[in-house]
C-alpha atoms as a PDB file:
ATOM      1  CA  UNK A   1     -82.445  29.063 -11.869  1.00  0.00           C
ATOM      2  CA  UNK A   2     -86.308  28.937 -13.036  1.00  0.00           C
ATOM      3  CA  UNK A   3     -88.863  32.089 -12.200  1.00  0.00           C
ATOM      4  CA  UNK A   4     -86.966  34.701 -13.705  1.00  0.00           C
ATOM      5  CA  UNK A   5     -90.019  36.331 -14.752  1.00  0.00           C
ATOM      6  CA  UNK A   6     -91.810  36.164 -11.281  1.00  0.00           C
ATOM      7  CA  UNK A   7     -89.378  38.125 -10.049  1.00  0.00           C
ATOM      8  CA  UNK A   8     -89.270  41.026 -12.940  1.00  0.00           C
ATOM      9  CA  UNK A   9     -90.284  44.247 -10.813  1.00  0.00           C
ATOM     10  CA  UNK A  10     -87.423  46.677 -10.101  1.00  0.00           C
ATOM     11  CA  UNK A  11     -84.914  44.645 -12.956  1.00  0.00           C
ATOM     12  CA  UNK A  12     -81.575  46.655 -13.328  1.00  0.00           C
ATOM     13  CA  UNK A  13     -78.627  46.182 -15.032  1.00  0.00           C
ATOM     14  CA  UNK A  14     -76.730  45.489 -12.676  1.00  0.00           C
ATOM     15  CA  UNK A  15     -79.418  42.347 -11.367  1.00  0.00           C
ATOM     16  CA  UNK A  16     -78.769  41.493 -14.906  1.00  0.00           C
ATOM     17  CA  UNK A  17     -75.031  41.749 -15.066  1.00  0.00           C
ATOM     18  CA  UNK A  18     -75.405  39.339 -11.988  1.00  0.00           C
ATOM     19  CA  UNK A  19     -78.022  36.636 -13.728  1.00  0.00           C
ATOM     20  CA  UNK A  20     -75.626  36.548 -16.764  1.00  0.00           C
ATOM     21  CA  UNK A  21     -72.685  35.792 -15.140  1.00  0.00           C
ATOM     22  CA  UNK A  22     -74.415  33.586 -12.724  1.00  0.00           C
ATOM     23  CA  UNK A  23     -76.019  31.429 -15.448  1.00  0.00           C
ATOM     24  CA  UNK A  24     -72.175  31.866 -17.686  1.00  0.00           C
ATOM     25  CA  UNK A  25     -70.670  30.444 -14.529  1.00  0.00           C
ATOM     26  CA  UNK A  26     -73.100  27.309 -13.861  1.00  0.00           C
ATOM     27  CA  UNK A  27     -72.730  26.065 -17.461  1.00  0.00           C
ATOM     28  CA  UNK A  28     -69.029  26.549 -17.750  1.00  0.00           C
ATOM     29  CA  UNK A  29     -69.471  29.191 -20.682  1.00  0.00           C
ATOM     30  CA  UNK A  30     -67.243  31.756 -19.194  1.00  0.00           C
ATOM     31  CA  UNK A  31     -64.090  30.125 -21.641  1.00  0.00           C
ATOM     32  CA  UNK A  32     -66.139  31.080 -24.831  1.00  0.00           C
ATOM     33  CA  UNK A  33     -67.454  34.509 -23.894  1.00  0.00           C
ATOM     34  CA  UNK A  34     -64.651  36.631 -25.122  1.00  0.00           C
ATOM     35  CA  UNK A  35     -65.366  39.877 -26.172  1.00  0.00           C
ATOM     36  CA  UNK A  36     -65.214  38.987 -30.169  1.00  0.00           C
ATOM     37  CA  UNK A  37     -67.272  35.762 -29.604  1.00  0.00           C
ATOM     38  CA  UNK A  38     -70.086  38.073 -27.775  1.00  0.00           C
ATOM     39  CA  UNK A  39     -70.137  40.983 -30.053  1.00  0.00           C
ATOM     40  CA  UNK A  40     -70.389  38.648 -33.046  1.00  0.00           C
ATOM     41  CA  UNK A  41     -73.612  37.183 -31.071  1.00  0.00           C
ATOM     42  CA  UNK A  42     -74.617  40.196 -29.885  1.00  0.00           C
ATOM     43  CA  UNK A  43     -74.669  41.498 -34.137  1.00  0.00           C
ATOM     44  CA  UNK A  44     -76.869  38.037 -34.690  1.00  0.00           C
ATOM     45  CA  UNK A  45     -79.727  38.709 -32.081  1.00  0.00           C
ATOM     46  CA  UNK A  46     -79.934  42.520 -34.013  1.00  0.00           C
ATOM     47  CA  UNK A  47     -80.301  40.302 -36.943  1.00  0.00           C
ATOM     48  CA  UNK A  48     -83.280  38.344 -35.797  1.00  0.00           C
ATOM     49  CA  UNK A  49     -84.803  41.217 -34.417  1.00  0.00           C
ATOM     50  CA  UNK A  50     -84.930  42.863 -37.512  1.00  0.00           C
ATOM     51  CA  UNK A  51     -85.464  40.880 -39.394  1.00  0.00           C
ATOM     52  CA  UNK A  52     -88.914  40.696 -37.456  1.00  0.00           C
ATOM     53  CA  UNK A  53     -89.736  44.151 -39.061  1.00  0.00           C
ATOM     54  CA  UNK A  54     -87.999  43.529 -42.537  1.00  0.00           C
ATOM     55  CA  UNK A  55     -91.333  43.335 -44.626  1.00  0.00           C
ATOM     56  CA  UNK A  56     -93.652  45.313 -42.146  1.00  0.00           C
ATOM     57  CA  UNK A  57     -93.063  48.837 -43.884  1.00  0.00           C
ATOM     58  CA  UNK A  58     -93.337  51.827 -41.425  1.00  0.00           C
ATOM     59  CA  UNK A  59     -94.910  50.636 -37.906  1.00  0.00           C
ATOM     60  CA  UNK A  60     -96.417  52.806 -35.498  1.00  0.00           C
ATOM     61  CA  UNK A  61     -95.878  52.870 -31.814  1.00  0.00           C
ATOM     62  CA  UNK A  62     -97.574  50.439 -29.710  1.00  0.00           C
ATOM     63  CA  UNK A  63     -97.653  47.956 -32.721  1.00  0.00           C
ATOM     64  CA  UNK A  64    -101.387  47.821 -32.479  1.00  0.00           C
ATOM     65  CA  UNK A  65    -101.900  45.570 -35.241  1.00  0.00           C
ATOM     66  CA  UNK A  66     -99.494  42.715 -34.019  1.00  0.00           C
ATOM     67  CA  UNK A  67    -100.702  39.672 -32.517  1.00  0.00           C
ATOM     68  CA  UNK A  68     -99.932  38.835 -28.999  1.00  0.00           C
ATOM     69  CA  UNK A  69     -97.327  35.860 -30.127  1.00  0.00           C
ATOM     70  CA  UNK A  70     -95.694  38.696 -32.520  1.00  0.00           C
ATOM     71  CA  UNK A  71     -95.220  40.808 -29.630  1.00  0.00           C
ATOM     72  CA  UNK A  72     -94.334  37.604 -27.220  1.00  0.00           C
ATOM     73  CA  UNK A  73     -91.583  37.190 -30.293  1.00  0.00           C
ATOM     74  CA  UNK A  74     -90.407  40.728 -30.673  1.00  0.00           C
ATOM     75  CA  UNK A  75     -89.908  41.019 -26.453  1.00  0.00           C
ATOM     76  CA  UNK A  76     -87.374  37.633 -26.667  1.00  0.00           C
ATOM     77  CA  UNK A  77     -85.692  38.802 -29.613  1.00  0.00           C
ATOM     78  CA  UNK A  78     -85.451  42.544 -27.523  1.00  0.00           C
ATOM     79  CA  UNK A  79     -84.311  40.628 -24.585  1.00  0.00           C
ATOM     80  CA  UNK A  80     -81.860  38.584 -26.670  1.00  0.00           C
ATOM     81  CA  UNK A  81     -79.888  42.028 -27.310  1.00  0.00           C
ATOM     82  CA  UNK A  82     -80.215  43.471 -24.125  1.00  0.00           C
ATOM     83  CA  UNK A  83     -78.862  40.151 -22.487  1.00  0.00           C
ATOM     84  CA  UNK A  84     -75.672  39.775 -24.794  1.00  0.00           C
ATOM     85  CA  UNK A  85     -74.846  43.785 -24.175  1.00  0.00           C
ATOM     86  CA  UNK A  86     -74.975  43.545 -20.479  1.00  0.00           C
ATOM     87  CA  UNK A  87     -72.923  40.513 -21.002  1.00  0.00           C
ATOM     88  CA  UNK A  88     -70.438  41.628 -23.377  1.00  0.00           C
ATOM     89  CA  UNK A  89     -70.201  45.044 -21.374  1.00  0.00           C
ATOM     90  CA  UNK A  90     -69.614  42.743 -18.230  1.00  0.00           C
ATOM     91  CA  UNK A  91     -66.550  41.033 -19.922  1.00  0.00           C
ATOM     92  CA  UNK A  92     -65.317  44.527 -21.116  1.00  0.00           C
ATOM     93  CA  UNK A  93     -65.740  46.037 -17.974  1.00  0.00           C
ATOM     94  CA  UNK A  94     -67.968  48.468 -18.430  1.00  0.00           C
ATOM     95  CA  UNK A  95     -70.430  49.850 -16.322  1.00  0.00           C
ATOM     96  CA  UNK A  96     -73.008  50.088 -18.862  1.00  0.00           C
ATOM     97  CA  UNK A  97     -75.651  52.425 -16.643  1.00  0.00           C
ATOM     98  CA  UNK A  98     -73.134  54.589 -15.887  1.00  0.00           C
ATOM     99  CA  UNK A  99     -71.627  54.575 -19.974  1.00  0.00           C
ATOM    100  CA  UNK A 100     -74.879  55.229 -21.081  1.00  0.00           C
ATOM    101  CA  UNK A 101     -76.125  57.808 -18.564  1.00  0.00           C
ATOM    102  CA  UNK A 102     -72.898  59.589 -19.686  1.00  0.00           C
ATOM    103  CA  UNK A 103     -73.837  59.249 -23.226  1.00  0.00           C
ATOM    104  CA  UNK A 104     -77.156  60.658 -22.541  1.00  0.00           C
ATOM    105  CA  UNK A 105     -75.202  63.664 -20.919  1.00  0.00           C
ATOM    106  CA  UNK A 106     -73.322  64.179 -24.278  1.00  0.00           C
ATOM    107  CA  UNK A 107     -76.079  63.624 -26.578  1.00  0.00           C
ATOM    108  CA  UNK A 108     -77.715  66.576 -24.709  1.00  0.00           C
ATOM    109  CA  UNK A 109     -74.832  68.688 -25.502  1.00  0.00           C
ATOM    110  CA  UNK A 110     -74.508  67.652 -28.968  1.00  0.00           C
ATOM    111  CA  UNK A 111     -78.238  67.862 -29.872  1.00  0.00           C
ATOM    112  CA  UNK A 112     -79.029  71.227 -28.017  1.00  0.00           C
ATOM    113  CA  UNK A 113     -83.018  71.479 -27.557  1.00  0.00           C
ATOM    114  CA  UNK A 114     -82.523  75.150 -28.963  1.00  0.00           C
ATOM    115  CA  UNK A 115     -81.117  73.825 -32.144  1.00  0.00           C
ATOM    116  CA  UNK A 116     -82.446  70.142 -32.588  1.00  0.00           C
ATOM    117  CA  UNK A 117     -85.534  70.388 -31.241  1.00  0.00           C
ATOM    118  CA  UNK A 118     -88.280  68.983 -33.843  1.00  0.00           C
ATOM    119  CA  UNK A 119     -85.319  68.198 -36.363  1.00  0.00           C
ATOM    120  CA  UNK A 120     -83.426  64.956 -37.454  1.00  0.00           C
ATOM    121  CA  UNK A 121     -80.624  66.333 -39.084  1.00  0.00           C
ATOM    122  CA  UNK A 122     -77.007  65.489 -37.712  1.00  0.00           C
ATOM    123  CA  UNK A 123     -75.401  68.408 -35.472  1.00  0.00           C
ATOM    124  CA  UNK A 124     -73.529  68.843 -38.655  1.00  0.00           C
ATOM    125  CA  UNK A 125     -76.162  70.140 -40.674  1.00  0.00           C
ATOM    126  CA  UNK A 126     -77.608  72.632 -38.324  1.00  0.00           C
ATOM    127  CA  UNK A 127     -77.363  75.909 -38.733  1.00  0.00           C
ATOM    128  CA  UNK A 128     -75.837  77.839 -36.175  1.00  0.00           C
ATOM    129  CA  UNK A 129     -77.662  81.412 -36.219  1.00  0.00           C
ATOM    130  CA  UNK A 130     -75.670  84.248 -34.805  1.00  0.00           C
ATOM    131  CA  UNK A 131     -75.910  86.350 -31.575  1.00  0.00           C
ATOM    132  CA  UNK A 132     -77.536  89.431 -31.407  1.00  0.00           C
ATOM    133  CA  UNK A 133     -73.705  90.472 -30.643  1.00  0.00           C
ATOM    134  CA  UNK A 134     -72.539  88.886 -34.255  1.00  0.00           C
ATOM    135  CA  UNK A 135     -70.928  86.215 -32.485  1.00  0.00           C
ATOM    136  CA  UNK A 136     -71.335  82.809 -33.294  1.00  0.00           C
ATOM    137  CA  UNK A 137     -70.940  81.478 -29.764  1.00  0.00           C
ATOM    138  CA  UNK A 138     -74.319  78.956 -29.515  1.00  0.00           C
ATOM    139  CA  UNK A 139     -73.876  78.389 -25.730  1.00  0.00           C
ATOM    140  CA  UNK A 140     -71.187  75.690 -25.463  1.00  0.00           C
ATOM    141  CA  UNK A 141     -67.296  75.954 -25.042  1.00  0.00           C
ATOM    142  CA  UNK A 142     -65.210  72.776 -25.724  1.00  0.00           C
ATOM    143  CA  UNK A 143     -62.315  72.943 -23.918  1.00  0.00           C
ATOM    144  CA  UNK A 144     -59.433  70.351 -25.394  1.00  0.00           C
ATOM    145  CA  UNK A 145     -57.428  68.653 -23.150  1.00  0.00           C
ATOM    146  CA  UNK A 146     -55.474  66.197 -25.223  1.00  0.00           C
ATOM    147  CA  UNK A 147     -52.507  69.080 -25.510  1.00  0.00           C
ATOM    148  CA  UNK A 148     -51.807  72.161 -23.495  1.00  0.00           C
ATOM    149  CA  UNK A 149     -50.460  73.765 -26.383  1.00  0.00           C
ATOM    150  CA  UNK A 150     -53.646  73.459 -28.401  1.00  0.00           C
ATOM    151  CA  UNK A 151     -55.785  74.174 -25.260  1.00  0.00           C
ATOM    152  CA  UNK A 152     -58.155  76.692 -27.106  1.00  0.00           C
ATOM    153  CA  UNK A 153     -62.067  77.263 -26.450  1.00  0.00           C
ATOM    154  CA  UNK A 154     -64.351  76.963 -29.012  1.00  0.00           C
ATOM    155  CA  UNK A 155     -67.150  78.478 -29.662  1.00  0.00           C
ATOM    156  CA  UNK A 156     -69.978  76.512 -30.807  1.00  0.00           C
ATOM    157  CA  UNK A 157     -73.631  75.091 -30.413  1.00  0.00           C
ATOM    158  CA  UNK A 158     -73.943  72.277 -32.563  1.00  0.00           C
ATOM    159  CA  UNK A 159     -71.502  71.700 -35.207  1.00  0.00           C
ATOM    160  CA  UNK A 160     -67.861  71.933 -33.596  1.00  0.00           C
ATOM    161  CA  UNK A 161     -69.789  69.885 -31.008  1.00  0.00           C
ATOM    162  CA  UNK A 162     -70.734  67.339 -32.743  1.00  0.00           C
ATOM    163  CA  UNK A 163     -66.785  67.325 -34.559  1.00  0.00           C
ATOM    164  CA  UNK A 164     -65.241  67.565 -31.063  1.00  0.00           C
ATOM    165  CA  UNK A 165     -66.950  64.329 -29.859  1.00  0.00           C
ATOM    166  CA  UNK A 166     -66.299  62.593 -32.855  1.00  0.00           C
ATOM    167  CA  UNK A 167     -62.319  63.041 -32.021  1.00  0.00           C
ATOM    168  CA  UNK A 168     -60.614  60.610 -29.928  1.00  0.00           C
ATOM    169  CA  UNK A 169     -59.395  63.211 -27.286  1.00  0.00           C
ATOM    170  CA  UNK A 170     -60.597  63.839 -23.981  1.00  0.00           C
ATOM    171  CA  UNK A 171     -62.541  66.713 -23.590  1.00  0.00           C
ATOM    172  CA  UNK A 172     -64.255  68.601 -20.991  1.00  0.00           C
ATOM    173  CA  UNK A 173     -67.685  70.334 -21.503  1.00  0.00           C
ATOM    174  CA  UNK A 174     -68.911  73.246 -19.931  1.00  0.00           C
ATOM    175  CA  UNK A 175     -72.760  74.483 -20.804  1.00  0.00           C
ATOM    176  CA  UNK A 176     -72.856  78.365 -20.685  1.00  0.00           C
ATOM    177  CA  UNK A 177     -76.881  78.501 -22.103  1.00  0.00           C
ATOM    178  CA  UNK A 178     -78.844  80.968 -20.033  1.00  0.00           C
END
């Protein structure tokens, strides 16, 4: 399996997924790659690749004072990561494009551009401001599905948001902003 990096245009995760497994299979590695074993290397390669920034202070994008062999560095230890997710979400089965374009989708509920936009404070520590009704009603509902009993909207923008997907329940999301 050589000229990987030929072949780099139009990469996916699921190409990836593929390679992994491929190159898993070939060297008999598939016994050790248990979801503990590839998590705990998966928590390693974040390791290395920070420790890459440890004693750089604040960088800014583009890392235009790096050397080419510190960016040649940073993209393997980058590529480390992304290699033992898509492996360890392989194992799991998970469909990791389709987990995190579902995350996205949640994160966009949760940080509201109304609310969050220009601000890094948790959904938490928003303020809510009113309607011009008095309400309190930010543009969201969260409907709870866990019990029928406690089935109950609630009104909110970003704070019972944000506490609503940090429960463990299932829970259904319906945007009502205009």
């Amino acid at each position: 399996m050589t000229g990987f990096a030929e072949r780099s245009e139009g990469v996916t995760l699921e190409g990836l997924r593929k390679r992994m497994a491929e190159f898993a299979k070939e060297r008999d590695w598939d016994q050790f790659h248990s979801p503990r074993n590839l998590l705990l290397a998966l928590v390693g390669e974040v390791g290395e690749l920070s420790e890459i920034f440890q004693w750089k202070g604040e960088v800014p994008s583009g890392l235009p004072d790096w050397k080419d062999e510190e960016k040649e560095h940073l993209g393997e230890e980058l590529s480390d990561v992304l290699l033992y997710l898509v492996r360890l979400s392989d194992i799991c089965g998970v469909d990791l494009g389709k987990a995190a374009l579902r995350k996205l989708e949640l994160n966009a509920i949760k940080y509201p551009v109304k609310l969050c936009k220009g601000s890094s404070k948790k959904p938490t520590q928003i303020n809510v401001p009113d309607n011009n009704d008095g309400s309190s009603n930010g543009g969201v509902t969260a409907i709870s599905n866990s019990d029928s009993k406690s089935r109950s909207d609630v009104s909110c923008a970003g704070m019972a948001v944000a506490s609503a997907l940090s429960t463990n329940r299932y829970i259904d999301f319906l945007l009502l902003c205009p």
